[in-house]
N, C-alpha and C. Protein backbone atom coordinates (compact mmCIF):
# COMPACT_ATOMS: atom_id res chain seq x y z
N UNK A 1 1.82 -6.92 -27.68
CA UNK A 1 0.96 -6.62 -26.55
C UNK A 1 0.07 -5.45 -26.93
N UNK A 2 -1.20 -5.57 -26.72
CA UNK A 2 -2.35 -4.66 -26.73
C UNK A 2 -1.86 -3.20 -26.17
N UNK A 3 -2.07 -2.60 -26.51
CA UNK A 3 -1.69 -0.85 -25.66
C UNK A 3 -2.83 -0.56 -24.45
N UNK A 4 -3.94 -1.72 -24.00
CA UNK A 4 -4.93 -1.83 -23.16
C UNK A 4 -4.25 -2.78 -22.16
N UNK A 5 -3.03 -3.77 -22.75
CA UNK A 5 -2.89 -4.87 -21.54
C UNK A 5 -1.41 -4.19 -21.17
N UNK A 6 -1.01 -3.43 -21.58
CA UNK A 6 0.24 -2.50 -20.96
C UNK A 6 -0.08 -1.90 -19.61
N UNK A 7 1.07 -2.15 -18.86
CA UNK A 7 0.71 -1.95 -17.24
C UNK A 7 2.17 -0.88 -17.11
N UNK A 8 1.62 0.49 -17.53
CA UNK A 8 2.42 1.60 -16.66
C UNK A 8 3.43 1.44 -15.71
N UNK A 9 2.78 0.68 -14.40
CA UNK A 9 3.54 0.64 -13.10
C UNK A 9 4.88 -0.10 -13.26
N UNK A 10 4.70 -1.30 -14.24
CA UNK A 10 5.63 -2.22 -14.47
C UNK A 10 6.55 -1.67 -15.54
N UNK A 11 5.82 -1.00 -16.67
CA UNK A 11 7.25 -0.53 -17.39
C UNK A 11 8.35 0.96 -16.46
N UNK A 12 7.51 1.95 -15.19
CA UNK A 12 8.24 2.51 -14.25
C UNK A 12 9.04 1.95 -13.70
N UNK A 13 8.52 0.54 -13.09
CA UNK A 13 10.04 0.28 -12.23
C UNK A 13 10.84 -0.76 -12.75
N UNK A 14 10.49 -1.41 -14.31
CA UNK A 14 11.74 -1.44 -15.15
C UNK A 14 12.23 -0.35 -15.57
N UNK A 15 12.04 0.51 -14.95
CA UNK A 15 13.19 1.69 -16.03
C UNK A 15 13.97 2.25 -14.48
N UNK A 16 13.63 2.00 -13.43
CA UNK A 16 14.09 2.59 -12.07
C UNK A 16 15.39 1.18 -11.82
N UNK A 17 15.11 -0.25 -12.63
CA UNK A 17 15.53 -0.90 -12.23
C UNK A 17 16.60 -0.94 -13.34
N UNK A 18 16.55 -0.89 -14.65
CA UNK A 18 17.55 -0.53 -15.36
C UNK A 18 18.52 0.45 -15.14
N UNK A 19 18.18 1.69 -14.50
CA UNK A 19 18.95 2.71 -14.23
C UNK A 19 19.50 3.10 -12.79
N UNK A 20 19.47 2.19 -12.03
CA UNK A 20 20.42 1.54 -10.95
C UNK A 20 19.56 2.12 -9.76
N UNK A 21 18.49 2.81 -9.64
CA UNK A 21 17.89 3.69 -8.98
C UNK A 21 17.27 2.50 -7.53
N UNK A 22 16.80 1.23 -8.25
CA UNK A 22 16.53 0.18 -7.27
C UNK A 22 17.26 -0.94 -7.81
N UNK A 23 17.37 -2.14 -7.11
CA UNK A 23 17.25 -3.25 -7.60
C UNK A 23 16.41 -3.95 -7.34
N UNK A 24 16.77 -5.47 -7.82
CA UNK A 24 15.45 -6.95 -7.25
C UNK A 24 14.95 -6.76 -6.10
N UNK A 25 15.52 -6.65 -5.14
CA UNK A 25 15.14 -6.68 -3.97
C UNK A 25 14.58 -5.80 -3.40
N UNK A 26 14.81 -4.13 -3.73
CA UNK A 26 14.24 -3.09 -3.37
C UNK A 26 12.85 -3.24 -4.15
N UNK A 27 12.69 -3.33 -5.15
CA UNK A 27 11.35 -3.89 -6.07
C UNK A 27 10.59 -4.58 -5.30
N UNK A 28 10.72 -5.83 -4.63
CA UNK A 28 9.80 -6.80 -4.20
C UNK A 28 9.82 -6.61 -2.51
N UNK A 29 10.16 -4.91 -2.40
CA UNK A 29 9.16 -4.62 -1.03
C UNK A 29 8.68 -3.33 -1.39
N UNK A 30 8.36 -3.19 -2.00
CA UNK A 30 7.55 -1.86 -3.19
C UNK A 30 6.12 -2.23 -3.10
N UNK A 31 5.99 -4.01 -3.37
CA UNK A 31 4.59 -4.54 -2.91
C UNK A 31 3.77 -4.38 -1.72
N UNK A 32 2.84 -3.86 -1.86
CA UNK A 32 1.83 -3.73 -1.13
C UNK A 32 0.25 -4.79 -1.11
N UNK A 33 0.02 -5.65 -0.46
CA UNK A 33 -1.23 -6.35 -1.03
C UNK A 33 -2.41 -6.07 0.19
N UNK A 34 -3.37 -6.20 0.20
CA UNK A 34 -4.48 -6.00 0.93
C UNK A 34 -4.35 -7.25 1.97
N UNK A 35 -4.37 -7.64 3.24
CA UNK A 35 -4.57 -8.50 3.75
C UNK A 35 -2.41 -8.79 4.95
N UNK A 36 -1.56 -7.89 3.72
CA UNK A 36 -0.66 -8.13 4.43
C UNK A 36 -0.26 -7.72 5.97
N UNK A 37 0.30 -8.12 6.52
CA UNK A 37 0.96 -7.35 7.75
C UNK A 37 2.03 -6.80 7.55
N UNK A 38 2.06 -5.29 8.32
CA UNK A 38 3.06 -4.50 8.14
C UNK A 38 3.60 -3.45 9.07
N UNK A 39 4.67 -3.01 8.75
CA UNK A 39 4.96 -2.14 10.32
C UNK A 39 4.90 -0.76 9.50
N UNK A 40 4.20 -0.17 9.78
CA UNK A 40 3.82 1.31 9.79
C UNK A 40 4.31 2.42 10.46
N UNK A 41 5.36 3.48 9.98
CA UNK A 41 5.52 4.47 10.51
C UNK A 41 5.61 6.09 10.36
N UNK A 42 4.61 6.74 11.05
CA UNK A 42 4.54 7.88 10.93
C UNK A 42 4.47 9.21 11.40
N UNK A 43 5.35 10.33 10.84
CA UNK A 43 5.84 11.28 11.41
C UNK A 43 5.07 12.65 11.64
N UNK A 44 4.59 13.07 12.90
CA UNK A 44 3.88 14.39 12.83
C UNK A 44 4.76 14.99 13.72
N UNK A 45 5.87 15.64 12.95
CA UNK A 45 6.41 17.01 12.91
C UNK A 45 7.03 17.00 14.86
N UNK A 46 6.97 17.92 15.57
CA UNK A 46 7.15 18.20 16.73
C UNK A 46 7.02 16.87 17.61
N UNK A 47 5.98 16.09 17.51
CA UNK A 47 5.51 15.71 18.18
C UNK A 47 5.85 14.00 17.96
N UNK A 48 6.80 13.96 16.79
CA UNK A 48 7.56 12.51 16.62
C UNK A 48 7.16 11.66 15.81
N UNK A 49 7.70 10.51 15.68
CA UNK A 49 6.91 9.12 15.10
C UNK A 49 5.97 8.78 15.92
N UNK A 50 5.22 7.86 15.29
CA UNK A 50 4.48 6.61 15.95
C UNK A 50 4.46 5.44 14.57
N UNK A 51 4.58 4.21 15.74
CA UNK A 51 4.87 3.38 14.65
C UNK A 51 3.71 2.51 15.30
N UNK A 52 3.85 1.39 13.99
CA UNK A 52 2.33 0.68 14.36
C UNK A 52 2.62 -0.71 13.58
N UNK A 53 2.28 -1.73 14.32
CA UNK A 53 2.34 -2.93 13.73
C UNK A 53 0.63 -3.73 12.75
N UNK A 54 0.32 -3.84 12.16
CA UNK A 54 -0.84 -4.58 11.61
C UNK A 54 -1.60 -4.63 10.09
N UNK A 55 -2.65 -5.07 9.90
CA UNK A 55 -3.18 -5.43 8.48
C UNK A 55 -3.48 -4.06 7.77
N UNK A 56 -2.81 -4.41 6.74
CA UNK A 56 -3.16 -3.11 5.83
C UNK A 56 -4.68 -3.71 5.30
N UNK A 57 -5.74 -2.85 5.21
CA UNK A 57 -6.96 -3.27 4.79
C UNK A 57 -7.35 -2.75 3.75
N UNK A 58 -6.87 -1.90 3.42
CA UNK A 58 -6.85 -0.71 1.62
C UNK A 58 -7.53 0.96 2.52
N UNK A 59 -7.67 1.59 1.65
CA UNK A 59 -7.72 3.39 1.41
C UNK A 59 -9.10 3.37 1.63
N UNK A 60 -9.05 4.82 2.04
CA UNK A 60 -10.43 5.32 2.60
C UNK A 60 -10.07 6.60 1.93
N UNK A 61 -11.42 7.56 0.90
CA UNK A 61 -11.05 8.96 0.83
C UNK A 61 -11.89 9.44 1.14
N UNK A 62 -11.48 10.59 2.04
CA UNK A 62 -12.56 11.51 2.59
C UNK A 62 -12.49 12.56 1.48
N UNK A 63 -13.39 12.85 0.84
CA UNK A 63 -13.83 14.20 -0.56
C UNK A 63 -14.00 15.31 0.37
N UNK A 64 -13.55 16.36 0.02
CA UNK A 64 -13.74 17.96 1.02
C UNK A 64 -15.24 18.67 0.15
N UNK A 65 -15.20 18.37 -1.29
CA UNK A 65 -15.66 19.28 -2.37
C UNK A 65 -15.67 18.62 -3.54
N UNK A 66 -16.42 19.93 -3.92
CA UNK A 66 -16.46 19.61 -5.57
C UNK A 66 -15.14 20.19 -6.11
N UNK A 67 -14.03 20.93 -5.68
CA UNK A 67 -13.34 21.85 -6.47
C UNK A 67 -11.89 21.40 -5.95
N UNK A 68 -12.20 20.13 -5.03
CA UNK A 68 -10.62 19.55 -4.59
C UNK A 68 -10.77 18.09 -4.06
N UNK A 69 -10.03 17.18 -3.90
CA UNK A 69 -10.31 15.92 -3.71
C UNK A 69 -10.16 16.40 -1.81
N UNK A 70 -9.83 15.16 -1.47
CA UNK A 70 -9.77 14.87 -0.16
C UNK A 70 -8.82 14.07 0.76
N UNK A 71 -8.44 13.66 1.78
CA UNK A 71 -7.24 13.54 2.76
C UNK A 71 -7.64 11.93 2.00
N UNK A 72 -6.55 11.02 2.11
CA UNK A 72 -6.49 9.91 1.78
C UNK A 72 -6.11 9.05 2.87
N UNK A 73 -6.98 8.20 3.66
CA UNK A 73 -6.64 7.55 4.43
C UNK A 73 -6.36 6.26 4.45
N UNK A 74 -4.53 5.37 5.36
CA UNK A 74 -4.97 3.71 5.28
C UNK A 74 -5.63 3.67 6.48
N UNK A 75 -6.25 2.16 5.78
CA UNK A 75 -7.30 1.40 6.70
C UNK A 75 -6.11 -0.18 7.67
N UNK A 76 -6.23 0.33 8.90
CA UNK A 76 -5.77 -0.39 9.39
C UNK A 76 -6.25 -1.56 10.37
N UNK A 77 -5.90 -2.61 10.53
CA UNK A 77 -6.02 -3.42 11.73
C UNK A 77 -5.71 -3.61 12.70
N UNK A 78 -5.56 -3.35 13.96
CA UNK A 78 -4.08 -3.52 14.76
C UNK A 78 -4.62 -4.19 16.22
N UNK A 79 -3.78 -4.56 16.74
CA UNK A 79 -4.43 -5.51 18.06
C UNK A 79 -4.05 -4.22 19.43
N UNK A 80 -4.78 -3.90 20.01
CA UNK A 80 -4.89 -2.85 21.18
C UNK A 80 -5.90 -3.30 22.06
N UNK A 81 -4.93 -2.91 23.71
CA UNK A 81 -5.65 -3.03 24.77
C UNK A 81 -6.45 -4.51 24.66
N UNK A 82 -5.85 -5.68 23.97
CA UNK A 82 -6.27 -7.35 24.06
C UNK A 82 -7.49 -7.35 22.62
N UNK A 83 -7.49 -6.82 21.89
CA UNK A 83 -8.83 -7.27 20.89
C UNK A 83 -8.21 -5.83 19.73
N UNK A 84 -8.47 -6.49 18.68
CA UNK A 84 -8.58 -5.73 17.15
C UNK A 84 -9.29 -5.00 17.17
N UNK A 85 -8.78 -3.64 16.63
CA UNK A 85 -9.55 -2.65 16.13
C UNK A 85 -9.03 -2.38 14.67
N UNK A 86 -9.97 -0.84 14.35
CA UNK A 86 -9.68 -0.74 12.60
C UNK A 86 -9.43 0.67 12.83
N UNK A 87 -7.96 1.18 12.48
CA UNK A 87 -7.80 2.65 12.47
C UNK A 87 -8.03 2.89 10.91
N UNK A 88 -8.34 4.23 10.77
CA UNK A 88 -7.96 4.96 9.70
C UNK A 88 -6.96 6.26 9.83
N UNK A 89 -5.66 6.03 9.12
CA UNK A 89 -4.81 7.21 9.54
C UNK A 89 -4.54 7.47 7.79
N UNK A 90 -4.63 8.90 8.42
CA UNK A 90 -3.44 10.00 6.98
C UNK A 90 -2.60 9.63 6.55
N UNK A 91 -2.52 9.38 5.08
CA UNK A 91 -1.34 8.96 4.70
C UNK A 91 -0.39 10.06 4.51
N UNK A 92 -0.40 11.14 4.91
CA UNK A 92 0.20 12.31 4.64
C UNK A 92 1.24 12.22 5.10
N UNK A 93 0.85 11.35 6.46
CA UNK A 93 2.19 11.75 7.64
C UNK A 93 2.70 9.92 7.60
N UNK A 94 2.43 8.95 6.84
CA UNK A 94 3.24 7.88 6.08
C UNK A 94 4.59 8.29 6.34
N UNK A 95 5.38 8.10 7.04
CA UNK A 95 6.93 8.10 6.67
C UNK A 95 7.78 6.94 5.93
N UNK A 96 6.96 5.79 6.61
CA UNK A 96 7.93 4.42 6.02
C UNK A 96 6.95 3.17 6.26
N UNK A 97 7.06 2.43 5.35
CA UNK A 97 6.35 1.17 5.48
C UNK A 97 7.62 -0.06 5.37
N UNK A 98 6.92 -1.41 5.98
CA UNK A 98 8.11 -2.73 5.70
C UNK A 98 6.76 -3.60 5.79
N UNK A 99 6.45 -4.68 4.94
CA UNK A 99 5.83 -5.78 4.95
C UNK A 99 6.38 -6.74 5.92
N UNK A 100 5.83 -7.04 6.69
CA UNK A 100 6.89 -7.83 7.87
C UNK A 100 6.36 -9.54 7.50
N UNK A 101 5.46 -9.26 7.15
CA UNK A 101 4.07 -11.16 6.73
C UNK A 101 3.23 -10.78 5.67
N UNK A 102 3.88 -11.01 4.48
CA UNK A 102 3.18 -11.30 3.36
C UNK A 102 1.95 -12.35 3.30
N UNK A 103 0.69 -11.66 3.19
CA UNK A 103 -0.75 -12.92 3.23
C UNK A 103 -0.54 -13.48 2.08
N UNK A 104 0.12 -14.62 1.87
CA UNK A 104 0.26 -15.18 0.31
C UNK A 104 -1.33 -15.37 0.03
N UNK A 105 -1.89 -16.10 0.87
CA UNK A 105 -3.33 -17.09 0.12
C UNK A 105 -4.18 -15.20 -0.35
N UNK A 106 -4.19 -14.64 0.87
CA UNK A 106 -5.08 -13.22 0.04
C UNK A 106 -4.69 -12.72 -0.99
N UNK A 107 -3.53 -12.85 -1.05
CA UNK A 107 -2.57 -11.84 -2.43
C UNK A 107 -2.86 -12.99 -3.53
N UNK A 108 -2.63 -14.01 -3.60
CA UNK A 108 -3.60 -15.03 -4.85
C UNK A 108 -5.07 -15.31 -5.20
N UNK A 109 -5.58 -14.95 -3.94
CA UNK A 109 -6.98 -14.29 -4.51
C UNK A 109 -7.36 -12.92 -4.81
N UNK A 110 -6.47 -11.92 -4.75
CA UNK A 110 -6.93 -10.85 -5.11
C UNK A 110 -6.77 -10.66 -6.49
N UNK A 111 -5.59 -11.62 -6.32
CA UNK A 111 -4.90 -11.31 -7.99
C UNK A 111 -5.88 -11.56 -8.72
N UNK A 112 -6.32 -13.23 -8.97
CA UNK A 112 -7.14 -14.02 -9.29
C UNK A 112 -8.67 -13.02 -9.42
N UNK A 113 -8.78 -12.26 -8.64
CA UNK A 113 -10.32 -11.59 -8.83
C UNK A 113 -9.91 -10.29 -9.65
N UNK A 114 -8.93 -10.20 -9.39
CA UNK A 114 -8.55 -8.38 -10.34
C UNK A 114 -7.98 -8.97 -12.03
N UNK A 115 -7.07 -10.41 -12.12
CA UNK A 115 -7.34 -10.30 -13.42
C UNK A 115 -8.61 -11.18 -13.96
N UNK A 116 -9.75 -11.41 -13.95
CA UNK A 116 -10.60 -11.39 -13.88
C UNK A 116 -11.54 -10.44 -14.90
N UNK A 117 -10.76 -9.23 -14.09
CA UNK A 117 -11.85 -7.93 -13.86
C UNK A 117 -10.69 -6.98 -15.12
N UNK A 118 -9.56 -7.42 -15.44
CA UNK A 118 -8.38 -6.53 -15.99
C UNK A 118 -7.54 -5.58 -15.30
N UNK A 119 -7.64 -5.97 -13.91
CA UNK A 119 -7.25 -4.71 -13.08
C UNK A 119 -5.93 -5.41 -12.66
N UNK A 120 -5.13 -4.34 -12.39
CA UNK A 120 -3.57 -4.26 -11.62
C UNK A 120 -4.09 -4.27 -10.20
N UNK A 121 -3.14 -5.36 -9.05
CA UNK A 121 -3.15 -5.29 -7.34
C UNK A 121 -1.79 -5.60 -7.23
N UNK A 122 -1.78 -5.08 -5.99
CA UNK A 122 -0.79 -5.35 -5.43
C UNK A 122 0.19 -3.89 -5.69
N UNK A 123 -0.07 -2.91 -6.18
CA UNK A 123 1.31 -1.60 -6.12
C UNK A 123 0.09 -0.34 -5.29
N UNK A 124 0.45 -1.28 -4.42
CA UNK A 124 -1.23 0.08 -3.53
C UNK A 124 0.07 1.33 -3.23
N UNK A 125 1.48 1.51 -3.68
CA UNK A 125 2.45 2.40 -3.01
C UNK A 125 3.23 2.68 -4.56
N UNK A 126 3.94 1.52 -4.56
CA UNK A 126 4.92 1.25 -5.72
C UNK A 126 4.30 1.72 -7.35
């Protein structure tokens, strides 16, 4: 194998999975794909969870500067008050994610367009 077609992410969680840290199953909800549904939950301090059911849509970064990056936000979908909207929340305060509906047909076209392109999808977390 090329030292260009070596994928980092995959030799990490063979070595998390060799060393008892996860197994199979903890692995294959590590996946994250663009298009999935998921239950979202997150913790600000005093003031509790909030949890949230809907489409992960990918990252938003807000840049502060030249001398520091910026807050990293997911892009969400979620059905409120009868009709879809699109949040963007902090992933800062991320406590826990669960894929509840894997979008198979999106996750085979993303793939399909990223190797394509040579790119890794699907570990938007993992």
């Amino acid at each position: 194998m090329a030292e260009h077609d070596r994928d980092p992410t995959e030799e990490e969680r063979e070595v998390l999975k060799e060393t008892g840290v996860v197994d199979e199953r903890l692995l294959g909800l590590m996946d994250l794909y663009v298009g999935d549904k998921v239950r979202w939950r997150f913790f600000y301090g005093d003031e509790g969870f909030e949890e949230l059911e809907g489409h992960f849509l990918g990252f938003y970064t807000l840049f502060e500067g030249p001398e520091g990056g910026g807050d990293v936000n997911l892009i969400l979908k979620v059905h409120r008050n009868g009709k879809d909207v699109i949040l963007y929340k902090d992933r800062n305060y991320l406590a826990e994610f669960e894929v509840v509906q894997a979008n198979d047909a999106a996750r085979d076209r993303f793939e399909t367009i990223h190797e394509k392109h040579g790119r890794r999808v699907g570990r938007e977390f993992g």
